[in-house]
PDB file of N, CA and C in Angstrom:
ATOM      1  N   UNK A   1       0.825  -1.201   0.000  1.00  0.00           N
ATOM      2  CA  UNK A   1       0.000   0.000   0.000  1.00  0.00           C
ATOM      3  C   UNK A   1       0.867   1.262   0.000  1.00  0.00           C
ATOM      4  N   UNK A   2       2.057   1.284   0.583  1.00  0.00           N
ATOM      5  CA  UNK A   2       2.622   2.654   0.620  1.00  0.00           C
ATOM      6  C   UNK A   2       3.383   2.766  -0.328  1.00  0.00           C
ATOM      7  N   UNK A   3       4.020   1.503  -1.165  1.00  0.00           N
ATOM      8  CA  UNK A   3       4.579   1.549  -2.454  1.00  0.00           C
ATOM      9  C   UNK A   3       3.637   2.458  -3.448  1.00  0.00           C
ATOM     10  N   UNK A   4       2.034   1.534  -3.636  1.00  0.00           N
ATOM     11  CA  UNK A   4       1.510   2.258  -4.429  1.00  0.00           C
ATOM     12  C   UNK A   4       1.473   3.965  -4.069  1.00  0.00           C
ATOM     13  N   UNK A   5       1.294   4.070  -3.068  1.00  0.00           N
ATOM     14  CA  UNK A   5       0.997   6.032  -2.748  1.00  0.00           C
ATOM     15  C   UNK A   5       2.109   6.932  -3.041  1.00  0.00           C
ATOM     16  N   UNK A   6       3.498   5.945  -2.935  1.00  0.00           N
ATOM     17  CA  UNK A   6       4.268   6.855  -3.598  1.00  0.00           C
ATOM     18  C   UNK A   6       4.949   6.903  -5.039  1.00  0.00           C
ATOM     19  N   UNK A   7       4.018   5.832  -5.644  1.00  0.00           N
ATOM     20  CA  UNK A   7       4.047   6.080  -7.117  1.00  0.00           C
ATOM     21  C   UNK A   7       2.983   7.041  -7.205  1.00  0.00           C
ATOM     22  N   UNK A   8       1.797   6.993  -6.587  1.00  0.00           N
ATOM     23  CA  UNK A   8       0.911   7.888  -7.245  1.00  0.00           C
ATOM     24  C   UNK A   8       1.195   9.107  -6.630  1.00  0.00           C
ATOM     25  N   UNK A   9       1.921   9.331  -5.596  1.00  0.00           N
ATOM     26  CA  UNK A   9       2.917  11.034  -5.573  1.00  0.00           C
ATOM     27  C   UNK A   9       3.592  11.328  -6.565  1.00  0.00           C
ATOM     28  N   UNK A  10       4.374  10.670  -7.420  1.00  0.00           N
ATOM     29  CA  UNK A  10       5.154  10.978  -8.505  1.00  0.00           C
ATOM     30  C   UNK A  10       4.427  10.686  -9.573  1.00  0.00           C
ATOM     31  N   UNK A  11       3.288  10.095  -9.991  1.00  0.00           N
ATOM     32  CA  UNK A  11       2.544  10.394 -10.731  1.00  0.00           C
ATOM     33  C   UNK A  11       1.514  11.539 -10.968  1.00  0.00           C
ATOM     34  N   UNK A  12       0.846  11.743  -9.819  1.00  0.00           N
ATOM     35  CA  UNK A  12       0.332  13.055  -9.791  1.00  0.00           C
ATOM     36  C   UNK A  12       1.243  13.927  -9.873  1.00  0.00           C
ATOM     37  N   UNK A  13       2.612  13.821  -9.614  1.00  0.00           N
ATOM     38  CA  UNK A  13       3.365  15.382  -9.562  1.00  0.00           C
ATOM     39  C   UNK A  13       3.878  15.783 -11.394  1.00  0.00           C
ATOM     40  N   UNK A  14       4.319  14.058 -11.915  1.00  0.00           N
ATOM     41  CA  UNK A  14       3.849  14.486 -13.239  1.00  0.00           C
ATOM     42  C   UNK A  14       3.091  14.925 -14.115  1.00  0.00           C
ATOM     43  N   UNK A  15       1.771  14.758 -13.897  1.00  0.00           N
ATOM     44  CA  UNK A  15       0.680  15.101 -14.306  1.00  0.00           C
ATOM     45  C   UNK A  15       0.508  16.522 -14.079  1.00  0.00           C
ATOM     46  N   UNK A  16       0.745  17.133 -12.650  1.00  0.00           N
ATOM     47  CA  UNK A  16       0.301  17.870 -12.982  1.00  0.00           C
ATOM     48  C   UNK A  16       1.318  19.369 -12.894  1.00  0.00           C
ATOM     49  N   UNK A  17       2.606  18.779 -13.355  1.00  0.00           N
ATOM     50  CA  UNK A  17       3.161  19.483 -14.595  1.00  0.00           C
ATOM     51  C   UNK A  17       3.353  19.407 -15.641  1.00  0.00           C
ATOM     52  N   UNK A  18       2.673  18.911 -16.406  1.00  0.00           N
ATOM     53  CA  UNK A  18       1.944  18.452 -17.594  1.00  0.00           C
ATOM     54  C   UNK A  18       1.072  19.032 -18.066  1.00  0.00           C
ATOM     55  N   UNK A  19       0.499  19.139 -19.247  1.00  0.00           N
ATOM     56  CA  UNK A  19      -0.247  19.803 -20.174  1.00  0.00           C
ATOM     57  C   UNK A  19      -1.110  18.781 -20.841  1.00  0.00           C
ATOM     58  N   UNK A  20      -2.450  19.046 -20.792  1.00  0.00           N
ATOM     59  CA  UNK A  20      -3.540  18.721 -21.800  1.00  0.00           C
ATOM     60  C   UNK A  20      -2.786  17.562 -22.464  1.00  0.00           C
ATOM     61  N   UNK A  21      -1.690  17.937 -23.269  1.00  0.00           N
ATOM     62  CA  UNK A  21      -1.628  17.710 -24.925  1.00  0.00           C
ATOM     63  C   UNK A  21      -0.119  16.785 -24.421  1.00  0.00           C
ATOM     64  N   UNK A  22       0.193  16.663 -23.584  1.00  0.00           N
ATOM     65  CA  UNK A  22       1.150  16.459 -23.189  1.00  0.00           C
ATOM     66  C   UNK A  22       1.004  14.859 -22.353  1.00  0.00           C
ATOM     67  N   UNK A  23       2.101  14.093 -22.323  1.00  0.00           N
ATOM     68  CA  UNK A  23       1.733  12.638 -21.885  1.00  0.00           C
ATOM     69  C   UNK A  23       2.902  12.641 -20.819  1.00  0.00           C
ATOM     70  N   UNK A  24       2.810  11.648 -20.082  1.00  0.00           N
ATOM     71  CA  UNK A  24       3.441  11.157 -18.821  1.00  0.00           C
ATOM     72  C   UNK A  24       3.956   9.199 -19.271  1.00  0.00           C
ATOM     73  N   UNK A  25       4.437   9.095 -19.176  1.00  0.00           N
ATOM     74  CA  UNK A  25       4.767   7.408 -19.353  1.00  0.00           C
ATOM     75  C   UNK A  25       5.421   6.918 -18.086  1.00  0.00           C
ATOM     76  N   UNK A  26       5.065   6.292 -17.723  1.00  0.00           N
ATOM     77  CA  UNK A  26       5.614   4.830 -16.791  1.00  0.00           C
ATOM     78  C   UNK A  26       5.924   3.982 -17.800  1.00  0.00           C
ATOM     79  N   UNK A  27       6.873   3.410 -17.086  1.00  0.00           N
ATOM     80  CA  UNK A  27       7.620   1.787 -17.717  1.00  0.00           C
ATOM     81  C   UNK A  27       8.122   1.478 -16.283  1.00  0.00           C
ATOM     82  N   UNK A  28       8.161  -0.013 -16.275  1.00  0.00           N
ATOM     83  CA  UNK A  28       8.490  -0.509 -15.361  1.00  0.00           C
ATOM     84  C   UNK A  28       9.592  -2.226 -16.282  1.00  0.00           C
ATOM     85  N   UNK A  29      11.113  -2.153 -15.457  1.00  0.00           N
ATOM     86  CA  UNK A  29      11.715  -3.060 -16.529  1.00  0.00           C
ATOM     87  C   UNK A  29      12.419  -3.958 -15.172  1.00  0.00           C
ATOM     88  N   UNK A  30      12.466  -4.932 -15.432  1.00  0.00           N
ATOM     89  CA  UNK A  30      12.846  -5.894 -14.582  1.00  0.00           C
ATOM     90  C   UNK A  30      14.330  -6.629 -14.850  1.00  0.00           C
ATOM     91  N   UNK A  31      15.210  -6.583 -13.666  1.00  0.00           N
ATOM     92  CA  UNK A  31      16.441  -7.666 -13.938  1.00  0.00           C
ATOM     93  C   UNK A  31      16.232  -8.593 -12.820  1.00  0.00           C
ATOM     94  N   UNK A  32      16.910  -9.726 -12.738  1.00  0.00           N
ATOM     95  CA  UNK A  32      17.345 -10.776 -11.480  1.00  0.00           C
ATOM     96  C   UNK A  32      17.551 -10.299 -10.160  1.00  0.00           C
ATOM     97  N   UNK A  33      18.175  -8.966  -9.692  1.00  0.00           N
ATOM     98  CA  UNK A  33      18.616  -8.286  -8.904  1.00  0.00           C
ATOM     99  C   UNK A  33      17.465  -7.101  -8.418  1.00  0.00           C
ATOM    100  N   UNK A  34      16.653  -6.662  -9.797  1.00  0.00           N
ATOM    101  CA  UNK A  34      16.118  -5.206  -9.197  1.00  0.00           C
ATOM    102  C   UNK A  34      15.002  -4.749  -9.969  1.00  0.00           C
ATOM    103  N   UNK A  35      13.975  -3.930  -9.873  1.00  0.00           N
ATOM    104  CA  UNK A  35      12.695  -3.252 -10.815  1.00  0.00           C
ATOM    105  C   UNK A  35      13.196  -2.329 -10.813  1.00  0.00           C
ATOM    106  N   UNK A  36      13.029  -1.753 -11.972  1.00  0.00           N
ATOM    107  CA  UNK A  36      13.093  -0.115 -12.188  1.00  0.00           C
ATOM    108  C   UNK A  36      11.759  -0.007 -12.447  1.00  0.00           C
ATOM    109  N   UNK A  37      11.013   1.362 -12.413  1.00  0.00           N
ATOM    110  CA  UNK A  37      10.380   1.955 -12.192  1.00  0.00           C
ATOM    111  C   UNK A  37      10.661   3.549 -12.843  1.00  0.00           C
ATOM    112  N   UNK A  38      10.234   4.258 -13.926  1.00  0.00           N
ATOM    113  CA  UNK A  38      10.279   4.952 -14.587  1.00  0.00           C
ATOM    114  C   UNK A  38       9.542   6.089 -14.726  1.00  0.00           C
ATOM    115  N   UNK A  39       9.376   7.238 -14.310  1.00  0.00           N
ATOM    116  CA  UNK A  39       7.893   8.051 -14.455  1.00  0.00           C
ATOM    117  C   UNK A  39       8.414   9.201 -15.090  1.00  0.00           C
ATOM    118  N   UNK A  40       8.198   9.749 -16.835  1.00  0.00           N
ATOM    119  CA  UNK A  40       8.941  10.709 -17.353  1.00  0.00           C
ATOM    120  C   UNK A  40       7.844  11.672 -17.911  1.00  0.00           C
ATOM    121  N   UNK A  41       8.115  12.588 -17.767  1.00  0.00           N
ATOM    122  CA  UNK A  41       6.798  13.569 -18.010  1.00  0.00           C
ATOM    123  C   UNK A  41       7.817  14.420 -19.143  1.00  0.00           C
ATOM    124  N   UNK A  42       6.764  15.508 -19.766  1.00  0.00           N
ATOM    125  CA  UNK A  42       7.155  16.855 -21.002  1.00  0.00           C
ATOM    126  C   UNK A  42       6.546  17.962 -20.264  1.00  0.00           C
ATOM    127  N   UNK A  43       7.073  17.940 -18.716  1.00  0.00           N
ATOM    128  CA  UNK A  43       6.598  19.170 -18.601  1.00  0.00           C
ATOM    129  C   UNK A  43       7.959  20.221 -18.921  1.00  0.00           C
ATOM    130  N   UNK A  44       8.074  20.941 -17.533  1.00  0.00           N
ATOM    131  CA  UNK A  44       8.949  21.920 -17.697  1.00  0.00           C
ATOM    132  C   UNK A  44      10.892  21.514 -16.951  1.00  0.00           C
ATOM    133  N   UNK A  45      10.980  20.418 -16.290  1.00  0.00           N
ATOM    134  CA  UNK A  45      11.574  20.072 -15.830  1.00  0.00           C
ATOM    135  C   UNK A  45      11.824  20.696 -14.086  1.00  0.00           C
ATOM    136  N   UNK A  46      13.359  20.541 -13.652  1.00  0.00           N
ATOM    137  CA  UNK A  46      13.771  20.808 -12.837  1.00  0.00           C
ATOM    138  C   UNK A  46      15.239  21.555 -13.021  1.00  0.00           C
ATOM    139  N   UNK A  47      15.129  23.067 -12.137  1.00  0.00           N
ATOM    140  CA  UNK A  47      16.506  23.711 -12.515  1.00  0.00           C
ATOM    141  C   UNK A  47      17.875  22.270 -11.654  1.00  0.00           C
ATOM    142  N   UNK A  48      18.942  22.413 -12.205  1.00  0.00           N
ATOM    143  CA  UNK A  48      19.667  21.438 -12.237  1.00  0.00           C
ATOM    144  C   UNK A  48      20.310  21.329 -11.103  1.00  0.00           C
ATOM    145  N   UNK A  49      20.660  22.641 -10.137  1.00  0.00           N
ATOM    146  CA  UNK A  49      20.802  23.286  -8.908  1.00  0.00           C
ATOM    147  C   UNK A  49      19.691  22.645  -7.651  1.00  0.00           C
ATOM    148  N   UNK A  50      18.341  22.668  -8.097  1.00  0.00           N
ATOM    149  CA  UNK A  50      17.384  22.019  -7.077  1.00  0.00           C
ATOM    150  C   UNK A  50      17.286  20.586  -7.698  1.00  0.00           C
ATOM    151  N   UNK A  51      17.590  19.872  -8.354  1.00  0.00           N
ATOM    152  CA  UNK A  51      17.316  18.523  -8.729  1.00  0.00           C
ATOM    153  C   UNK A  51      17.142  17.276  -7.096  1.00  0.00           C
ATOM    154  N   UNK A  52      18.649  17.890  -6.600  1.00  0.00           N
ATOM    155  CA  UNK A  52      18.998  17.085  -5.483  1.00  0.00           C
ATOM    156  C   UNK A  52      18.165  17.292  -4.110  1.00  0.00           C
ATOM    157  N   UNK A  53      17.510  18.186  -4.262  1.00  0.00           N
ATOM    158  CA  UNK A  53      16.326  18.386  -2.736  1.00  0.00           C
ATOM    159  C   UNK A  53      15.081  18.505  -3.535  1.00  0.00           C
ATOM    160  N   UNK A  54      14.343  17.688  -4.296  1.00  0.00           N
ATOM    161  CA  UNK A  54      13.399  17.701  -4.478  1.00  0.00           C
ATOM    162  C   UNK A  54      12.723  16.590  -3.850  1.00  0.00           C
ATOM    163  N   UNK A  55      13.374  15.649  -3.048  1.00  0.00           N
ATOM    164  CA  UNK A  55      12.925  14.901  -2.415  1.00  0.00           C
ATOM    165  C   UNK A  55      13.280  15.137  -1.078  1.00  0.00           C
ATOM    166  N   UNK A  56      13.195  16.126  -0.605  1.00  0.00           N
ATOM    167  CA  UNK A  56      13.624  16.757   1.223  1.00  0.00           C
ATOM    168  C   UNK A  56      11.736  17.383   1.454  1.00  0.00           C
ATOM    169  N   UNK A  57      11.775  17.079   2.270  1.00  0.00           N
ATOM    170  CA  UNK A  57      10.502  17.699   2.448  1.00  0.00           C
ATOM    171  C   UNK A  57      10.607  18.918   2.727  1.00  0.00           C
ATOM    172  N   UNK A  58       9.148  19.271   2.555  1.00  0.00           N
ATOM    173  CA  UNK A  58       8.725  20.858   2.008  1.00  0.00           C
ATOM    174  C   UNK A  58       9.620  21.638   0.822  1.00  0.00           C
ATOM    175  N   UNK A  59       9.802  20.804   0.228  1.00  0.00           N
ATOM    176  CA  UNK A  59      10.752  21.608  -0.873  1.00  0.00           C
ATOM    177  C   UNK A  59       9.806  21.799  -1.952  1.00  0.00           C
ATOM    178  N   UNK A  60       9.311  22.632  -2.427  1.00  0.00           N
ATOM    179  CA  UNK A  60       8.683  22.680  -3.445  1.00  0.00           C
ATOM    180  C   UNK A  60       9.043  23.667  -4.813  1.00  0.00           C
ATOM    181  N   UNK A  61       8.472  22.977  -5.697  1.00  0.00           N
ATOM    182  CA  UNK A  61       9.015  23.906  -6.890  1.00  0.00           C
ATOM    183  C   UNK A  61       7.957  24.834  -7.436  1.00  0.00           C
ATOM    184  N   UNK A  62       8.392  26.115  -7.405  1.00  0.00           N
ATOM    185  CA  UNK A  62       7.717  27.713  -8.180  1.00  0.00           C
ATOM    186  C   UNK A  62       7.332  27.432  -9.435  1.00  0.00           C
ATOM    187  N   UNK A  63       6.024  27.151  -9.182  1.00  0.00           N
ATOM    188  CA  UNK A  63       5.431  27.200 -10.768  1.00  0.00           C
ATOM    189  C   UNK A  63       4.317  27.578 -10.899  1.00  0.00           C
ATOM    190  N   UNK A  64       3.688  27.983 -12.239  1.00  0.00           N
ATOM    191  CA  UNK A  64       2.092  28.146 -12.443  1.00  0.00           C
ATOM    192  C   UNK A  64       1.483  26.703 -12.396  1.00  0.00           C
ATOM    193  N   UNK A  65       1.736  25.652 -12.221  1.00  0.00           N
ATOM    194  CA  UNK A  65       1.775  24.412 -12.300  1.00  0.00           C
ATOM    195  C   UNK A  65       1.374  23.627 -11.233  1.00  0.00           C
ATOM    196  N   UNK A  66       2.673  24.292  -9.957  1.00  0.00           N
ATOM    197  CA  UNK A  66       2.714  23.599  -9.002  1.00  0.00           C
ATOM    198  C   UNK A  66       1.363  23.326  -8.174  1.00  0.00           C
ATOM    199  N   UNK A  67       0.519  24.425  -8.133  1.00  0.00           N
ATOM    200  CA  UNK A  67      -0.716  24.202  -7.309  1.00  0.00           C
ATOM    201  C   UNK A  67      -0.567  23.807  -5.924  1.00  0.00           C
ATOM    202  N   UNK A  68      -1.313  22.911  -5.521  1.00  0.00           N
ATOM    203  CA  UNK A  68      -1.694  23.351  -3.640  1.00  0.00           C
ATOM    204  C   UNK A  68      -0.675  22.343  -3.049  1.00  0.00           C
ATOM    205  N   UNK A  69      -0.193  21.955  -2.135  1.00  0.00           N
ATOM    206  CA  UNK A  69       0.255  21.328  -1.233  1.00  0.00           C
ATOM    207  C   UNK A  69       1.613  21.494  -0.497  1.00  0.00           C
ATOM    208  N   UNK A  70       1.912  20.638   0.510  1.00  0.00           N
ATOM    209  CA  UNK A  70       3.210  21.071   1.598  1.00  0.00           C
ATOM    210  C   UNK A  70       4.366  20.548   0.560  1.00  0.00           C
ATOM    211  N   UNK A  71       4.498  19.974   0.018  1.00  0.00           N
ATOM    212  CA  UNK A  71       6.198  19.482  -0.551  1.00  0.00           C
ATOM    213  C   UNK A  71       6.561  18.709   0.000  1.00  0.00           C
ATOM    214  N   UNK A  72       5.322  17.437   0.601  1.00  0.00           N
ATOM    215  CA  UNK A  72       5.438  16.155   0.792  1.00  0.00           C
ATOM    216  C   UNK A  72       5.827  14.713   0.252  1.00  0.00           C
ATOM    217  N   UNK A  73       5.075  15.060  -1.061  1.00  0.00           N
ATOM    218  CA  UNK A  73       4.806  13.808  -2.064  1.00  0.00           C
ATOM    219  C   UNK A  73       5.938  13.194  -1.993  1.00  0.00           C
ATOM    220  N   UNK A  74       6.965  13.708  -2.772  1.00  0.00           N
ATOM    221  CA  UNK A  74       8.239  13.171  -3.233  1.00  0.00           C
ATOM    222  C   UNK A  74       8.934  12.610  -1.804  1.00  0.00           C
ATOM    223  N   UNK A  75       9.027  13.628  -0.708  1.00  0.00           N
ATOM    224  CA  UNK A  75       9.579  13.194   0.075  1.00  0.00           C
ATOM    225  C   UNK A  75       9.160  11.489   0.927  1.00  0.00           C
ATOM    226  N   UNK A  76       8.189  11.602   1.029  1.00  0.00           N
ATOM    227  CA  UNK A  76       7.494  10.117   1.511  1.00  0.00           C
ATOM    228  C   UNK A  76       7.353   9.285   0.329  1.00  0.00           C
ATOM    229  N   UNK A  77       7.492   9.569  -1.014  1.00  0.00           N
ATOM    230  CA  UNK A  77       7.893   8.380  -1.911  1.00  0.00           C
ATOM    231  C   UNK A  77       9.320   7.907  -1.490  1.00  0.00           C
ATOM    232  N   UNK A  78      10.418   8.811  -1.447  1.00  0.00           N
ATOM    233  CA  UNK A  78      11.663   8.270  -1.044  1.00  0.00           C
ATOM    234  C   UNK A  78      11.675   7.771   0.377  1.00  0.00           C
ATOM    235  N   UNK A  79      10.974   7.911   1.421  1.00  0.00           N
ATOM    236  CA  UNK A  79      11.348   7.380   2.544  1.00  0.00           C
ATOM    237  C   UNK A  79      10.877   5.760   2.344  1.00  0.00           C
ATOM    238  N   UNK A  80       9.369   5.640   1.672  1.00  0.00           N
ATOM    239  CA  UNK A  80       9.083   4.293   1.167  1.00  0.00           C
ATOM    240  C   UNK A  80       9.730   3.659   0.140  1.00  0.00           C
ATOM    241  N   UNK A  81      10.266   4.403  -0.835  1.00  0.00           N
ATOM    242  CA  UNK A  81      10.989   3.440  -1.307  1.00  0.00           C
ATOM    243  C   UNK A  81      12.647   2.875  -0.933  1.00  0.00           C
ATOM    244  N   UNK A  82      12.929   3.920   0.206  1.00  0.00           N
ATOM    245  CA  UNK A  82      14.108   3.580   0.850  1.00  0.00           C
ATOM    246  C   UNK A  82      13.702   2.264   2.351  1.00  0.00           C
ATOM    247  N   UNK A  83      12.519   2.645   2.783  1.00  0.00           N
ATOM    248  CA  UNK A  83      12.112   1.219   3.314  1.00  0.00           C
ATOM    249  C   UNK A  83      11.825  -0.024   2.676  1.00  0.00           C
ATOM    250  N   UNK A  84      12.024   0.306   1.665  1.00  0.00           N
ATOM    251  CA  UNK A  84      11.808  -1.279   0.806  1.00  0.00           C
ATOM    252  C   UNK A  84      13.414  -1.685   0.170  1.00  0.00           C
ATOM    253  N   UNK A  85      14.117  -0.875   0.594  1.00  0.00           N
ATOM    254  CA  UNK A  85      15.841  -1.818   0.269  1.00  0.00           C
ATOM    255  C   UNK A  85      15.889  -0.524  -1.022  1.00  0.00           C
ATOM    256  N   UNK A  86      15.407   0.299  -1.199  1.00  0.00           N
ATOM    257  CA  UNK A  86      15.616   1.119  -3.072  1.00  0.00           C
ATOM    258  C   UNK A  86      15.762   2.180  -2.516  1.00  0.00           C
ATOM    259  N   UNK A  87      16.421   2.838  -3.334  1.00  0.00           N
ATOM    260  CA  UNK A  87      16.673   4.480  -3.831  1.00  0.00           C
ATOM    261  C   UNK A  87      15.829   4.931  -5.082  1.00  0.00           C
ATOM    262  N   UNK A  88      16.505   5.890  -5.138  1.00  0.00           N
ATOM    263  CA  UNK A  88      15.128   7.145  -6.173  1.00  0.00           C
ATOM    264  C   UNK A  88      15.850   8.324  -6.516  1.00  0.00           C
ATOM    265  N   UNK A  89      15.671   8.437  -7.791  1.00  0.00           N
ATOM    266  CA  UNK A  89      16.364   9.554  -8.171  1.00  0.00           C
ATOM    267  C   UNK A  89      16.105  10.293  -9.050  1.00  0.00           C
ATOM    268  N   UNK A  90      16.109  11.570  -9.580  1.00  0.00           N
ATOM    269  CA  UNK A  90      15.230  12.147 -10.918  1.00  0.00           C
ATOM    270  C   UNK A  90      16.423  12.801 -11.624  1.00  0.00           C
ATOM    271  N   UNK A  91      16.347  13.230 -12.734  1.00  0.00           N
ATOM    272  CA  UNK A  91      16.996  14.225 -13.793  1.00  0.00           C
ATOM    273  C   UNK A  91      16.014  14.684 -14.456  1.00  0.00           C
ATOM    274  N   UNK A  92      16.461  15.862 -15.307  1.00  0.00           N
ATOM    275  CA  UNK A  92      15.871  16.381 -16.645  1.00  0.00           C
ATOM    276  C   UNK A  92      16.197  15.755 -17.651  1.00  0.00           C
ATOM    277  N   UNK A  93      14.778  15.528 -18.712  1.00  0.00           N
ATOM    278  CA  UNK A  93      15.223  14.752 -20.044  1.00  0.00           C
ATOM    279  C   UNK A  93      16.567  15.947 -20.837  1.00  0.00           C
ATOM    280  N   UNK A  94      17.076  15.171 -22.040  1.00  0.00           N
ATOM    281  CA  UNK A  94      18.047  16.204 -23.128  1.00  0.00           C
ATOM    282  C   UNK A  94      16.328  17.403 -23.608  1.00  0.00           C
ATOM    283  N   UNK A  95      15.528  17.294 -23.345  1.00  0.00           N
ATOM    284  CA  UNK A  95      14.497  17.976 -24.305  1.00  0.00           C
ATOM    285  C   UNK A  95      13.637  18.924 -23.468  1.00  0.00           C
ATOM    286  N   UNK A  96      13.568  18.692 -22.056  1.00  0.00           N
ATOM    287  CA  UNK A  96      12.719  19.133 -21.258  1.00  0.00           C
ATOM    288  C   UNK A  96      12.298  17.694 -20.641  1.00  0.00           C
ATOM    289  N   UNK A  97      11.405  17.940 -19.303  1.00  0.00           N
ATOM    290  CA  UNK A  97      10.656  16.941 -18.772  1.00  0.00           C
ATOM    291  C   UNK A  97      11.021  16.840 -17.406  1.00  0.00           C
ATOM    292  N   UNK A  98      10.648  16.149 -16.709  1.00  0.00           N
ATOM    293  CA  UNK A  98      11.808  15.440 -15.701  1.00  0.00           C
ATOM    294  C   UNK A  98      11.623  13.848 -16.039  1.00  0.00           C
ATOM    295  N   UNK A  99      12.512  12.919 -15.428  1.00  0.00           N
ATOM    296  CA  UNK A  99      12.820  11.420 -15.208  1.00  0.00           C
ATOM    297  C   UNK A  99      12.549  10.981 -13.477  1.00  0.00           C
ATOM    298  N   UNK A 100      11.706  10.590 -13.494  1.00  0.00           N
ATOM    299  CA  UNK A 100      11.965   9.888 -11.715  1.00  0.00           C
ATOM    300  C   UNK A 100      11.922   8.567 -12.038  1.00  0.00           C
ATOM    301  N   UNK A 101      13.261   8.076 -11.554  1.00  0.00           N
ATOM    302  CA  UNK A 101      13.758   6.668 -11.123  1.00  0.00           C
ATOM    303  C   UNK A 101      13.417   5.885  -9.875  1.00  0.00           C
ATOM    304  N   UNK A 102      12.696   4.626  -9.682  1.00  0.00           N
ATOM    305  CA  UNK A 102      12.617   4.047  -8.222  1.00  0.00           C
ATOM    306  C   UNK A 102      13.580   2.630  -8.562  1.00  0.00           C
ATOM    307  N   UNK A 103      14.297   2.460  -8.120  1.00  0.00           N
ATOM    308  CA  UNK A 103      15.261   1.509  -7.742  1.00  0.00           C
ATOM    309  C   UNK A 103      14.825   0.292  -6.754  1.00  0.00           C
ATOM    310  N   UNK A 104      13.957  -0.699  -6.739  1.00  0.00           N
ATOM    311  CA  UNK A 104      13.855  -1.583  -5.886  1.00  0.00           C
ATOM    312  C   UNK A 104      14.004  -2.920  -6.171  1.00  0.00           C
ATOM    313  N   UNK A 105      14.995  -3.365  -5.407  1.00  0.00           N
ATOM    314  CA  UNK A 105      15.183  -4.721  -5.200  1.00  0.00           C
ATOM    315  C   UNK A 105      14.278  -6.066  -5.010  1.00  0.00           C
ATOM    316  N   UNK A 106      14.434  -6.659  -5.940  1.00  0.00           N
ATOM    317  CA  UNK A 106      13.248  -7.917  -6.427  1.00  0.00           C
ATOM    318  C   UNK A 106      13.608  -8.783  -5.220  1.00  0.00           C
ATOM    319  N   UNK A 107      12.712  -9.092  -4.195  1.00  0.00           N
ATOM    320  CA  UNK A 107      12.438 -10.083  -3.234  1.00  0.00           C
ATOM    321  C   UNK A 107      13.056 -12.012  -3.749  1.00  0.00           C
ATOM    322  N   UNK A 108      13.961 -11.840  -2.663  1.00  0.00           N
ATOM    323  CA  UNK A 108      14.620 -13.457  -3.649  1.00  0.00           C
ATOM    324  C   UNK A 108      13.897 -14.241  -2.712  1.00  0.00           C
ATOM    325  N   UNK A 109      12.827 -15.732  -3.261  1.00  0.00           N
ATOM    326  CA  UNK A 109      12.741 -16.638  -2.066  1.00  0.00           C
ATOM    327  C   UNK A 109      13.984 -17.384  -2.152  1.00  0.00           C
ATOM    328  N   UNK A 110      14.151 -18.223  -0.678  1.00  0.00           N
ATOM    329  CA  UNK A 110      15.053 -19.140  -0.305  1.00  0.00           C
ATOM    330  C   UNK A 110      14.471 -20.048  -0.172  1.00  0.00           C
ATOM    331  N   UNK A 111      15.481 -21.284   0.177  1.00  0.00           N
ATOM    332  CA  UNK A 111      15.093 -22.583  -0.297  1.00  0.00           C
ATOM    333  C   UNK A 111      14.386 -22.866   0.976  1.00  0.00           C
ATOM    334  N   UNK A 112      14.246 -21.937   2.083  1.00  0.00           N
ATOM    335  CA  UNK A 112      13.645 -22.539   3.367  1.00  0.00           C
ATOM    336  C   UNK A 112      12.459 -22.013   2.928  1.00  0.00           C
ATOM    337  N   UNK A 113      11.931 -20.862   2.186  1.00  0.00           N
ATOM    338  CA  UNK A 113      10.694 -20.385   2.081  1.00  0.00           C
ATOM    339  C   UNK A 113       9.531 -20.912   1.596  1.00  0.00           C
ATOM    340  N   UNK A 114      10.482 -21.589   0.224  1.00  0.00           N
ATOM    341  CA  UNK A 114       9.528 -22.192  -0.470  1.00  0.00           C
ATOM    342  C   UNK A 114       9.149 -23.907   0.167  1.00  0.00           C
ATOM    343  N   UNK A 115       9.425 -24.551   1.260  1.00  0.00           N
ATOM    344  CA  UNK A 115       8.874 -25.551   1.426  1.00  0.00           C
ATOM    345  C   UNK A 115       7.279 -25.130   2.421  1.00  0.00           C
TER     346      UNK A 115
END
């Protein structure tokens, strides 16, 4: 349950710097070791200076965009996805946008589990 809420923090935060006309994509890609988790929007991005505290709470970013709330979201996506063994991380696309990355580690059973 708190996995999902903090995808849908970083989904709503894409969205809604986003435009009408404008799309958001998730992908989600799997190795032996780990899920990635992908959420890339065309909005306006992030100056390159605040990239690294956009996940500190109350940090929020100045926009016509940004709309109502404390500058929570992001931050309690990273504390949950750092309780689940993962990190998280965002950039700006080469074009505009931002990238948020979730990093979590695929649950291995052991041979005691499965009997």
């Amino acid at each position: 349950e708190l996995m999902r809420r903090a995808l849908d923090n970083i989904v709503r935060n894409a969205l809604r710097f986003s435009t009408r006309e404008q799309t958001v994509q998730v992908d989600l890609r799997g190795t032996e070791r780990e899920w990635l988790l992908c959420v890339t929007d065309q909005g306006p991005g992030v100056e390159k200076n605040k990239l690294s505290s956009i996940f500190d709470p109350f940090i929020r970013i100045e926009s016509p965009q940004s709309g109502k709330g404390y500058g929570l979201g992001l931050a309690i996506a990273r504390k949950v996805v750092m309780a689940h063994g993962g990190h998280i991380e965002a950039d700006n696309g080469p074009h505009g946008g931002l990238t948020v990355r979730i990093f979590i580690p695929r649950w291995q059973e052991t041979a005691s589990q499965s009997h």
